[in-house]
C-alpha atoms as a PDB file:
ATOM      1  CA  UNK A   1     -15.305 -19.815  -7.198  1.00  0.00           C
ATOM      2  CA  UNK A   2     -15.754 -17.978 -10.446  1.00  0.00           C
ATOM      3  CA  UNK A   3     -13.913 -14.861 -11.485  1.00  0.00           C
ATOM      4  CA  UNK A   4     -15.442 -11.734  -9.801  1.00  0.00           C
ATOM      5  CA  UNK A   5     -14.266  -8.635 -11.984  1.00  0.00           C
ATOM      6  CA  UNK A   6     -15.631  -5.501 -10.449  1.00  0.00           C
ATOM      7  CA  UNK A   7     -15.728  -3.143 -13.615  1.00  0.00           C
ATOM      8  CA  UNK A   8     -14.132   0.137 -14.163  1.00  0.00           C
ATOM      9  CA  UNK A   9     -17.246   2.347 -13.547  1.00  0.00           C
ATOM     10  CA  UNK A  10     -17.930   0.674 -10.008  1.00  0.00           C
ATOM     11  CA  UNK A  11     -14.277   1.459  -9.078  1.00  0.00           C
ATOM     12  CA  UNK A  12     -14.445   4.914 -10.186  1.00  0.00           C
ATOM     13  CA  UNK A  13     -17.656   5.009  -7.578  1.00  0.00           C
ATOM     14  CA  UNK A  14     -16.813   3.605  -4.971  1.00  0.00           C
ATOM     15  CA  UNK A  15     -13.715   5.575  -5.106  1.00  0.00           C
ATOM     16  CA  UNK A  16     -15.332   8.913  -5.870  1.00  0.00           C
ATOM     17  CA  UNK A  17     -17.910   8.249  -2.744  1.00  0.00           C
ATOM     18  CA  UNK A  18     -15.317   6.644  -0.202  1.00  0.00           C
ATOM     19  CA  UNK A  19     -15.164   8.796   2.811  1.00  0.00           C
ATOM     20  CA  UNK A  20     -12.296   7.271   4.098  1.00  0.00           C
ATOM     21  CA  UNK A  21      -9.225   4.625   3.257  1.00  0.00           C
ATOM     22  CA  UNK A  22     -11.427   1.954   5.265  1.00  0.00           C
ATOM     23  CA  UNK A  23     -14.825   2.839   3.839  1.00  0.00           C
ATOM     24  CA  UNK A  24     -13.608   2.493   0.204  1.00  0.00           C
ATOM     25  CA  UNK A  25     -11.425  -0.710   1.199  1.00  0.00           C
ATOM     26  CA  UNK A  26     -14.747  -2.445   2.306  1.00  0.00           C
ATOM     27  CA  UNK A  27     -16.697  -1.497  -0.398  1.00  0.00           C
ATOM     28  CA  UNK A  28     -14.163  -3.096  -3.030  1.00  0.00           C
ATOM     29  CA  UNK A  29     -13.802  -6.092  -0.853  1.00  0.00           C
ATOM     30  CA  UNK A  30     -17.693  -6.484  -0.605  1.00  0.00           C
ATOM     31  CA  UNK A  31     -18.330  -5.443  -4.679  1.00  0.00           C
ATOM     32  CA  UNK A  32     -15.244  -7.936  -5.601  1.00  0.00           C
ATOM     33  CA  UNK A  33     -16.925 -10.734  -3.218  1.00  0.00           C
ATOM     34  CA  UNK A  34     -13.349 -10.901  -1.738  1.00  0.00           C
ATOM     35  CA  UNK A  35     -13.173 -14.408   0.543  1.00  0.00           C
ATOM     36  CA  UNK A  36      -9.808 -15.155   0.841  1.00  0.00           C
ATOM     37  CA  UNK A  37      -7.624 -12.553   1.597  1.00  0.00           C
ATOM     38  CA  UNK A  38      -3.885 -11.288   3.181  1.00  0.00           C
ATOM     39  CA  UNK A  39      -2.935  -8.219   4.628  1.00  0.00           C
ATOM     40  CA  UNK A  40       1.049  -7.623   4.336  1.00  0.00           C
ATOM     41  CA  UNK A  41       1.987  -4.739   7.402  1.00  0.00           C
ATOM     42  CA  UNK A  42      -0.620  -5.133  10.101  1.00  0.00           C
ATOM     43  CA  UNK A  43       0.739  -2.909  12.680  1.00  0.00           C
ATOM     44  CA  UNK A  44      -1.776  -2.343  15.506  1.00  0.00           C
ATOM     45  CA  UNK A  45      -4.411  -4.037  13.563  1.00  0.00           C
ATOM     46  CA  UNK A  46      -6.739  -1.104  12.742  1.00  0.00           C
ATOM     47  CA  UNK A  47      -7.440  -1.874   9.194  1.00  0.00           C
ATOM     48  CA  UNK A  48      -7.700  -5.411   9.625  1.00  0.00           C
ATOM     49  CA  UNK A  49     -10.263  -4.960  12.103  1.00  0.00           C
ATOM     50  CA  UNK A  50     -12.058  -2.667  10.155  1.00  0.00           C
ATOM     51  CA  UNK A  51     -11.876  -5.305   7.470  1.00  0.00           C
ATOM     52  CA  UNK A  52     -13.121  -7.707   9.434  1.00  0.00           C
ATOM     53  CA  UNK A  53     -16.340  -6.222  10.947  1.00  0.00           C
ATOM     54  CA  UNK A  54     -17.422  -4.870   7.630  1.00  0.00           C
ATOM     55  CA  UNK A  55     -17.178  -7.966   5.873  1.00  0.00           C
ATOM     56  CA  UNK A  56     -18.458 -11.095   7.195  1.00  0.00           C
ATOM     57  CA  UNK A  57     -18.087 -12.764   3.684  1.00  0.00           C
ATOM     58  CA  UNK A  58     -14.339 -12.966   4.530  1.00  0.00           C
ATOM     59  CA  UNK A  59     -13.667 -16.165   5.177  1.00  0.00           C
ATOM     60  CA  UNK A  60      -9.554 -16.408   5.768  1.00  0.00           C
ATOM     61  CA  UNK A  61      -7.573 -13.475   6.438  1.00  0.00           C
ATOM     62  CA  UNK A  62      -3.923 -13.636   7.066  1.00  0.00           C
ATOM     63  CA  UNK A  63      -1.597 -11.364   9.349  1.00  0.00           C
ATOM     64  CA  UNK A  64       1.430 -10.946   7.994  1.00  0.00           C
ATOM     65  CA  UNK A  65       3.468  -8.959   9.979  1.00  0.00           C
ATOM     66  CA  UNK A  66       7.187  -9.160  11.341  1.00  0.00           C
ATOM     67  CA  UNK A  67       6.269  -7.343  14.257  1.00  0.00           C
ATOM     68  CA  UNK A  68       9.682  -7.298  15.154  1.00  0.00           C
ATOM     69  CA  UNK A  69      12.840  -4.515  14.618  1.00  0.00           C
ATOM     70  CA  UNK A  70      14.418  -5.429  11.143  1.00  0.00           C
ATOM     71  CA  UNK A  71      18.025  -4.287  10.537  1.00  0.00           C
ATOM     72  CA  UNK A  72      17.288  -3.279   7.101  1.00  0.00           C
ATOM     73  CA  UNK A  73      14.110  -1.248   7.498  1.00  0.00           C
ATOM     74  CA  UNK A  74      15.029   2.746   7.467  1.00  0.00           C
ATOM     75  CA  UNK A  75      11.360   3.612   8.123  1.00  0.00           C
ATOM     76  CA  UNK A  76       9.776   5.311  11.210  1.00  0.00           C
ATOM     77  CA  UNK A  77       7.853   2.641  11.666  1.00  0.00           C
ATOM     78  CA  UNK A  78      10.888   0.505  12.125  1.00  0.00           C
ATOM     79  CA  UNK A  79      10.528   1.100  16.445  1.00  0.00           C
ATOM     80  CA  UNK A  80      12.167  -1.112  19.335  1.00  0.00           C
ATOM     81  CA  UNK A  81      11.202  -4.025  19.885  1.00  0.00           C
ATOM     82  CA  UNK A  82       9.704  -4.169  23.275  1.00  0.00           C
ATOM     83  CA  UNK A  83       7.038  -1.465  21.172  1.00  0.00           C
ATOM     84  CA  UNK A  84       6.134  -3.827  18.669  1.00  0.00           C
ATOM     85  CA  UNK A  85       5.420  -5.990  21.554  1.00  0.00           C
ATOM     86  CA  UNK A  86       3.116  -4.090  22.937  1.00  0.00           C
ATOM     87  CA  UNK A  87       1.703  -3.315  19.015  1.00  0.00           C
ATOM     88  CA  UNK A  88       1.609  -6.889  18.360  1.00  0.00           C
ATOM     89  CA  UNK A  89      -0.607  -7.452  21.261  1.00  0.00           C
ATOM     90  CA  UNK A  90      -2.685  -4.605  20.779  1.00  0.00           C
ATOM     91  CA  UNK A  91      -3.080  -6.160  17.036  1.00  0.00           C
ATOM     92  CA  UNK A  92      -4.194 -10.006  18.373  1.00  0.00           C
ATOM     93  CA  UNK A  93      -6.545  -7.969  21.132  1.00  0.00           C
ATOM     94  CA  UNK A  94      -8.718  -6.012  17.596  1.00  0.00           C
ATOM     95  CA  UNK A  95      -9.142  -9.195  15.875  1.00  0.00           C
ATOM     96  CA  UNK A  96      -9.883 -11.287  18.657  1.00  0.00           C
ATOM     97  CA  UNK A  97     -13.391 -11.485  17.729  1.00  0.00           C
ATOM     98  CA  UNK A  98     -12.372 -12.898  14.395  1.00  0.00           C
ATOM     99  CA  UNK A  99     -10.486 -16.115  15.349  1.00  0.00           C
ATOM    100  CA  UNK A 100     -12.036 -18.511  13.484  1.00  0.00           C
ATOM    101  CA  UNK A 101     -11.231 -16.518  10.794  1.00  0.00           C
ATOM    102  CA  UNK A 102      -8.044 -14.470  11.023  1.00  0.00           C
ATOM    103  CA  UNK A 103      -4.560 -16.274  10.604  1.00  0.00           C
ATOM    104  CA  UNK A 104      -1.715 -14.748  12.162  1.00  0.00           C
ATOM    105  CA  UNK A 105       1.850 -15.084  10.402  1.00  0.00           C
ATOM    106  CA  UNK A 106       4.710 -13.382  12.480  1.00  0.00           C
ATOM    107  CA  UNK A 107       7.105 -12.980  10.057  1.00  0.00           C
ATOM    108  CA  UNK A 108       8.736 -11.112   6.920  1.00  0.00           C
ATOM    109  CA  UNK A 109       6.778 -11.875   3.387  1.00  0.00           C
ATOM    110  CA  UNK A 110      10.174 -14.058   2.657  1.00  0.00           C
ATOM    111  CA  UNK A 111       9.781 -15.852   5.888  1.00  0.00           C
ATOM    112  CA  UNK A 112       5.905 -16.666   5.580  1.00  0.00           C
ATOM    113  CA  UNK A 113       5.488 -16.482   1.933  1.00  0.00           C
ATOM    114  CA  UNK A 114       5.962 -20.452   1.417  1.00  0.00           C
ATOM    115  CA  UNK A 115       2.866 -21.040   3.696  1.00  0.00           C
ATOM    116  CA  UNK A 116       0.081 -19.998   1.001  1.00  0.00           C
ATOM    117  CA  UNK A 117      -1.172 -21.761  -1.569  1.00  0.00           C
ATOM    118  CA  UNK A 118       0.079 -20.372  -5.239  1.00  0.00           C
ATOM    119  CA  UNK A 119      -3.556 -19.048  -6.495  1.00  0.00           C
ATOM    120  CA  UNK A 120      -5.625 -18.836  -3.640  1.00  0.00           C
ATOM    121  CA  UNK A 121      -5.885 -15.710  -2.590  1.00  0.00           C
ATOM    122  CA  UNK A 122      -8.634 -13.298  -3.677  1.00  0.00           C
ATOM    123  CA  UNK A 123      -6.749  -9.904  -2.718  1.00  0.00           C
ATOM    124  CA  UNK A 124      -3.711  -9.332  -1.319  1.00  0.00           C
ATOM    125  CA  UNK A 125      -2.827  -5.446   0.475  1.00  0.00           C
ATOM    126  CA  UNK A 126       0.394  -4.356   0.695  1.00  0.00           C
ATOM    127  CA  UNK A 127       1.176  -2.144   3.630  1.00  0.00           C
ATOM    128  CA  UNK A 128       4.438  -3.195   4.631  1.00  0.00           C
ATOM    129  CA  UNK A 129       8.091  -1.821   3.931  1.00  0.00           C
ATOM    130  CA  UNK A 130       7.366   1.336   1.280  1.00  0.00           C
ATOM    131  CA  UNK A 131      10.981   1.093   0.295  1.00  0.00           C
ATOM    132  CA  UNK A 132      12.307   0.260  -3.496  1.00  0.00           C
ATOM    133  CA  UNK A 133      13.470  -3.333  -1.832  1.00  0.00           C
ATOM    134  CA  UNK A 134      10.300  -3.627   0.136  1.00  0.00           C
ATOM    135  CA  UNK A 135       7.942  -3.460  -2.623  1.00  0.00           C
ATOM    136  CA  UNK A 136       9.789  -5.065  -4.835  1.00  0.00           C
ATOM    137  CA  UNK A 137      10.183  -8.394  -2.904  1.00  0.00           C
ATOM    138  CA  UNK A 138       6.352  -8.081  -1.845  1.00  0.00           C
ATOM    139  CA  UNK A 139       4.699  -7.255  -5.218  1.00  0.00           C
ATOM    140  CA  UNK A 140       6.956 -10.030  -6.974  1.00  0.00           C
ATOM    141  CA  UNK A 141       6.603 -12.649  -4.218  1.00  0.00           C
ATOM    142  CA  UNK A 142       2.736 -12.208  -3.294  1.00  0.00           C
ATOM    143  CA  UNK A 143       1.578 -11.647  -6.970  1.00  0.00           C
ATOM    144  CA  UNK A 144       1.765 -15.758  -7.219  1.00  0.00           C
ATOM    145  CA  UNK A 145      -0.756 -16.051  -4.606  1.00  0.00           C
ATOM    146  CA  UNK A 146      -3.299 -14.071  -6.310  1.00  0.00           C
ATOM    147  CA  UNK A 147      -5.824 -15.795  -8.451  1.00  0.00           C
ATOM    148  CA  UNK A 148      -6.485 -14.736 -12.190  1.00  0.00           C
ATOM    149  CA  UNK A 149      -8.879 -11.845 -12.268  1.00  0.00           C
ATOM    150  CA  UNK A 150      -8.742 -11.100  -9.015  1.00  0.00           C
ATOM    151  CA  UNK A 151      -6.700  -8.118  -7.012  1.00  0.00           C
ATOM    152  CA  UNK A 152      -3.273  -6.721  -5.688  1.00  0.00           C
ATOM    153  CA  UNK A 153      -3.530  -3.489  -4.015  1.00  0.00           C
ATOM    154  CA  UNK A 154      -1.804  -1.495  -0.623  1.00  0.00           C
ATOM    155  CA  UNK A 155      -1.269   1.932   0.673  1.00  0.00           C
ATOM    156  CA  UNK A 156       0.952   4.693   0.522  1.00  0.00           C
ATOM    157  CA  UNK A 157       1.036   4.583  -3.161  1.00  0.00           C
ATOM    158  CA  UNK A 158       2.630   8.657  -2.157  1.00  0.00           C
ATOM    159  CA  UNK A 159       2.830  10.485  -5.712  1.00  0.00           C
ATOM    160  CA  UNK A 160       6.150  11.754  -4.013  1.00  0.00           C
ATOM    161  CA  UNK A 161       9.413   9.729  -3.034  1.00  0.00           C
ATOM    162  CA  UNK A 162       9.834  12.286  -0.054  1.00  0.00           C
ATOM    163  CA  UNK A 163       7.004  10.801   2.325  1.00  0.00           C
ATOM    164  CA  UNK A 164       9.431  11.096   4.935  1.00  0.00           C
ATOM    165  CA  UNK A 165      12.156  13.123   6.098  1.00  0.00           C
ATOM    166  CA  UNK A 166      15.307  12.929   4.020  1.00  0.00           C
ATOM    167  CA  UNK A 167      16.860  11.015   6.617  1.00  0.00           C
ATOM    168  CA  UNK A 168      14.669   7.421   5.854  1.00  0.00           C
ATOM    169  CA  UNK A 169      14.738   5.771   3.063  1.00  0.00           C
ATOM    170  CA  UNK A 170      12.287   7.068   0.191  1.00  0.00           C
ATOM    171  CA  UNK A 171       9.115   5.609  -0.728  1.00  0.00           C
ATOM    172  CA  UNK A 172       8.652   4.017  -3.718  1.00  0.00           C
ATOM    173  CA  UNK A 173       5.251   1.989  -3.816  1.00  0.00           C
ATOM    174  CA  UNK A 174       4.849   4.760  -6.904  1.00  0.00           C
ATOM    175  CA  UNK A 175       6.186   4.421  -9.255  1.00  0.00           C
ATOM    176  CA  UNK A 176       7.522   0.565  -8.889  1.00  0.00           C
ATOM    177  CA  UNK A 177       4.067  -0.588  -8.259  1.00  0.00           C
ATOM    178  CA  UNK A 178       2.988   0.882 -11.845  1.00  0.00           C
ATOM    179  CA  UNK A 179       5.921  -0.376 -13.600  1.00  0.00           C
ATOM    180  CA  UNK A 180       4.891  -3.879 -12.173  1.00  0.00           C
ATOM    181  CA  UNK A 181       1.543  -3.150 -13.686  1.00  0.00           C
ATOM    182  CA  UNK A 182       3.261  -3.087 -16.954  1.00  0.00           C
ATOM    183  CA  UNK A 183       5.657  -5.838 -16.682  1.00  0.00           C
ATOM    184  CA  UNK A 184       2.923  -8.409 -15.662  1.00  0.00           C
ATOM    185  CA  UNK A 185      -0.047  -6.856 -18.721  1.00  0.00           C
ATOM    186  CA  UNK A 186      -2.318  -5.702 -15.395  1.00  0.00           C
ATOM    187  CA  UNK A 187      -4.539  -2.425 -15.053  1.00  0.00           C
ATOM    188  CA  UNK A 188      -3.467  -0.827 -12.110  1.00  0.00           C
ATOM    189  CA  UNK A 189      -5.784   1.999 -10.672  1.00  0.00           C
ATOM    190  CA  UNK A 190      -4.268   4.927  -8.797  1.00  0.00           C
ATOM    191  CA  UNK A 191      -7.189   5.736  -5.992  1.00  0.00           C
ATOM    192  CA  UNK A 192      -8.015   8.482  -3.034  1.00  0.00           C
ATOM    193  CA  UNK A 193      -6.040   8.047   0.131  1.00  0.00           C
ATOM    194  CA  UNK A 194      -3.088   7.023  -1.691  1.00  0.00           C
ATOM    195  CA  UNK A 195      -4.352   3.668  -2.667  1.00  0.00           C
ATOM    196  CA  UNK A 196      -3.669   1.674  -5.724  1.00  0.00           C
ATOM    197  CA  UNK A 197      -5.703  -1.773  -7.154  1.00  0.00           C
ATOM    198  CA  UNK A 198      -4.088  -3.598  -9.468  1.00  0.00           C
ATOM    199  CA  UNK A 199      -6.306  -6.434 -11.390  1.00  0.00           C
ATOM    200  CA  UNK A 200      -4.194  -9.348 -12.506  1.00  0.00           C
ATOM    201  CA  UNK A 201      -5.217 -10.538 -15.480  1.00  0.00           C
ATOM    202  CA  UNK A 202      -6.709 -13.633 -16.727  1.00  0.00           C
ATOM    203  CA  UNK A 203      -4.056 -16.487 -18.370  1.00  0.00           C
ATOM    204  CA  UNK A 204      -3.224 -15.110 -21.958  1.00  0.00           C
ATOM    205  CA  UNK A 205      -4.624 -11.787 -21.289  1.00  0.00           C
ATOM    206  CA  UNK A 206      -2.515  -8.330 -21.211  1.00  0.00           C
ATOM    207  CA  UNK A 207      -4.685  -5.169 -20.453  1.00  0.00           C
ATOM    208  CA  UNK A 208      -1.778  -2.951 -18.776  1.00  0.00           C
ATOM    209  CA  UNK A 209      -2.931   0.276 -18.176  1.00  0.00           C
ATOM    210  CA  UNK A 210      -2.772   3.197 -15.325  1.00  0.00           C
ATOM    211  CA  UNK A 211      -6.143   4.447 -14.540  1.00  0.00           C
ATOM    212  CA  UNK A 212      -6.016   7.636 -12.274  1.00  0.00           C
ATOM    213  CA  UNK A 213      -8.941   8.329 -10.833  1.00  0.00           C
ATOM    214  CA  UNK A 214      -7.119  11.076  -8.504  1.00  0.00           C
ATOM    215  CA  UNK A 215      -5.493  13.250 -11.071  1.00  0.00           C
ATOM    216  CA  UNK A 216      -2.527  13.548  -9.091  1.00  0.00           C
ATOM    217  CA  UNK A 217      -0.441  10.975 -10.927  1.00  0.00           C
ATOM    218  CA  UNK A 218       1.806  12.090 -13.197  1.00  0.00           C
ATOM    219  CA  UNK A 219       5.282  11.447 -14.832  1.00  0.00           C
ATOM    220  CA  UNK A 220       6.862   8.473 -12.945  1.00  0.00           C
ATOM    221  CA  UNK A 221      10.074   9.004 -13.875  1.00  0.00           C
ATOM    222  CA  UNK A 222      12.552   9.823 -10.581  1.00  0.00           C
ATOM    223  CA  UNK A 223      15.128  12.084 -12.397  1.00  0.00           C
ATOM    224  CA  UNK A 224      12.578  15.748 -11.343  1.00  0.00           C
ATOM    225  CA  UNK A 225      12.657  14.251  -7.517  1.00  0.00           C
ATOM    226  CA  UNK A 226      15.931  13.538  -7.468  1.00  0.00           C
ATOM    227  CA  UNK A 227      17.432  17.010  -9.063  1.00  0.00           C
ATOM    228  CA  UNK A 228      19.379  19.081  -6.566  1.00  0.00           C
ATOM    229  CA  UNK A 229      17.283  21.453  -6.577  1.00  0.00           C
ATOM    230  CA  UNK A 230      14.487  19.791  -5.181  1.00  0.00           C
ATOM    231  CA  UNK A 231      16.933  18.021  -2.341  1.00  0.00           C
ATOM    232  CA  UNK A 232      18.252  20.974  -1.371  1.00  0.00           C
ATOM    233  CA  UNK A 233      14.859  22.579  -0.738  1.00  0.00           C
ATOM    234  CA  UNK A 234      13.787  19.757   1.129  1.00  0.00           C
ATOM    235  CA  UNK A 235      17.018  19.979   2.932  1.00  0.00           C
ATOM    236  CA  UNK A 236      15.846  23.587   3.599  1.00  0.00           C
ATOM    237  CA  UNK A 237      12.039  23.068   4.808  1.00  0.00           C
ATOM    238  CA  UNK A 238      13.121  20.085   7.448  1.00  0.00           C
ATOM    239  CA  UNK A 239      16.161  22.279   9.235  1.00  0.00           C
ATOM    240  CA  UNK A 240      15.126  25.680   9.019  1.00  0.00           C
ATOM    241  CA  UNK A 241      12.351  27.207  11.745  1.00  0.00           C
ATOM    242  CA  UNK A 242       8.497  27.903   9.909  1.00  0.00           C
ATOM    243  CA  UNK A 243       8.906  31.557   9.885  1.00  0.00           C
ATOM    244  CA  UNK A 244      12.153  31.791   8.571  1.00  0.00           C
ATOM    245  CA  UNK A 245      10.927  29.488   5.675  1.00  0.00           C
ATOM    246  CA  UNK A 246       8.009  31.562   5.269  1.00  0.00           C
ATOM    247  CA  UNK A 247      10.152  34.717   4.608  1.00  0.00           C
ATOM    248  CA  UNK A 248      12.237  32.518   1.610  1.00  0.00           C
ATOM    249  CA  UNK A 249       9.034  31.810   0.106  1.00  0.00           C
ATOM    250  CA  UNK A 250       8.346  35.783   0.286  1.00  0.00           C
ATOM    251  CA  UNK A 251      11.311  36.728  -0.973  1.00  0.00           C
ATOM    252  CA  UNK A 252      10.701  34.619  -3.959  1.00  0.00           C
ATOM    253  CA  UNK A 253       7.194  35.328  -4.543  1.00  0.00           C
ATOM    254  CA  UNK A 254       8.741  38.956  -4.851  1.00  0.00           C
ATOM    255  CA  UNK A 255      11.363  38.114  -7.239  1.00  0.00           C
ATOM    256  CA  UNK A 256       9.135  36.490  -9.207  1.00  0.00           C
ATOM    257  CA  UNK A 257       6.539  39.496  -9.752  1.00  0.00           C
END
């Protein structure tokens, strides 16, 4: 199939007009004339589904998904495993209705990686493990897969490290995903619903560039979220009971005046 390049203006729509993580998903996937796709981090299968319905053009779709407890996950997500039975299940029961086109991998990228074609996927999402290693080894290992032109994207692309509590590991989709961008010559675009598309470019091309569509993308250097300072108030707003935090935040507004 030829290259289908949706251009920068129809991005910056579609983002501008999405409603929702799912509606602007299915308009880039119809607009991009996505057919061969993989999903990395199914969990219950609520995207995918979503996916699914909405586009009818899709004609493979891959499950990848451990769905299993993993000993070096520090996520919440990261449950028992009699749950993920239950959330495996509950994933197979959403995209029943899809069979003939849905292919379900049970297993880590590493572990199911091997099984698709180098260059033949049309866009791969990333919504796996958000941690520096997780990223890393999905961006690096799934970028292969993707056909020239075509698209890279996932969630939780959280302008912050800190999407969880200091006691899991942090989240680093941004700003590894970006530095990616640049090390590969793609234009990655930072999107609503913390969402990021990355285009990779055709053979002999470089066009790296971060397009923010959001506004809420700045410096991604770690050394600001990583300053005492900022742990220790963290440290402060996870242990301390709302109205006691409230009168800090008083007392320093008063300071301050």
């Amino acid at each position: 199939m030829a290259e289908s390049q949706i251009e920068k203006g129809a991005i910056e729509k579609i983002a501008a007009s999405a409603k929702s993580r799912l509606d602007m998903w299915t308009n880039l996937i119809r607009s991009a004339q996505i057919r061969q796709m993989a999903e990395i981090g199914v969990w219950r299968g609520e995207f995918t589904e979503a996916m699914l319905r909405a586009s009818p053009e899709i004609q493979k779709y891959y499950l990848v998904d451990p769905w299993r407890t993993l000993d070096r996950w520090k996520k919440p997500a990261n449950v028992d495993d009699a749950s993920f039975h239950e959330i495996y299940d509950e994933a197979l029961r959403r995209t029943e209705f899809a069979v003939p086109r849905r292919i379900v991998m049970r297993g880590t990228t590493i572990e199911m990686i091997h099984n698709i074609p180098e260059g033949s996927l049309d866009l791969v999402y990333v919504d796996g493990d958000h941690t520096l290693r997780g990223i890393t080894i999905d961006l690096v290992a799934w970028y292969g897969k993707v056909k020239p032109g075509y698209y890279l994207g996932g969630d939780d692309f959280s302008p912050t490290i800190w999407q969880h509590s200091l006691q899991f590991e942090p989240t680093l989709v941004f700003p590894f995903a970006v530095y990616f961008a640049e090390a590969v010559g793609a234009t990655i675009y930072c999107l609503p619903f913390n969402q990021f598309l990355l285009r990779k470019p055709r053979i002999g091309e470089r066009a790296f560039a971060v397009v923010d569509f959001t506004g809420k993308y700045g410096d991604a250097d770690l050394l600001p979220q990583l300053s005492l300072s900022t742990l220790i108030m963290k440290t402060i707003r996870e242990n301390l009971p709302d109205p006691l935090i409230q009168a800090i935040r008083g007392l320093r507004h008063g300071l301050k005046r």
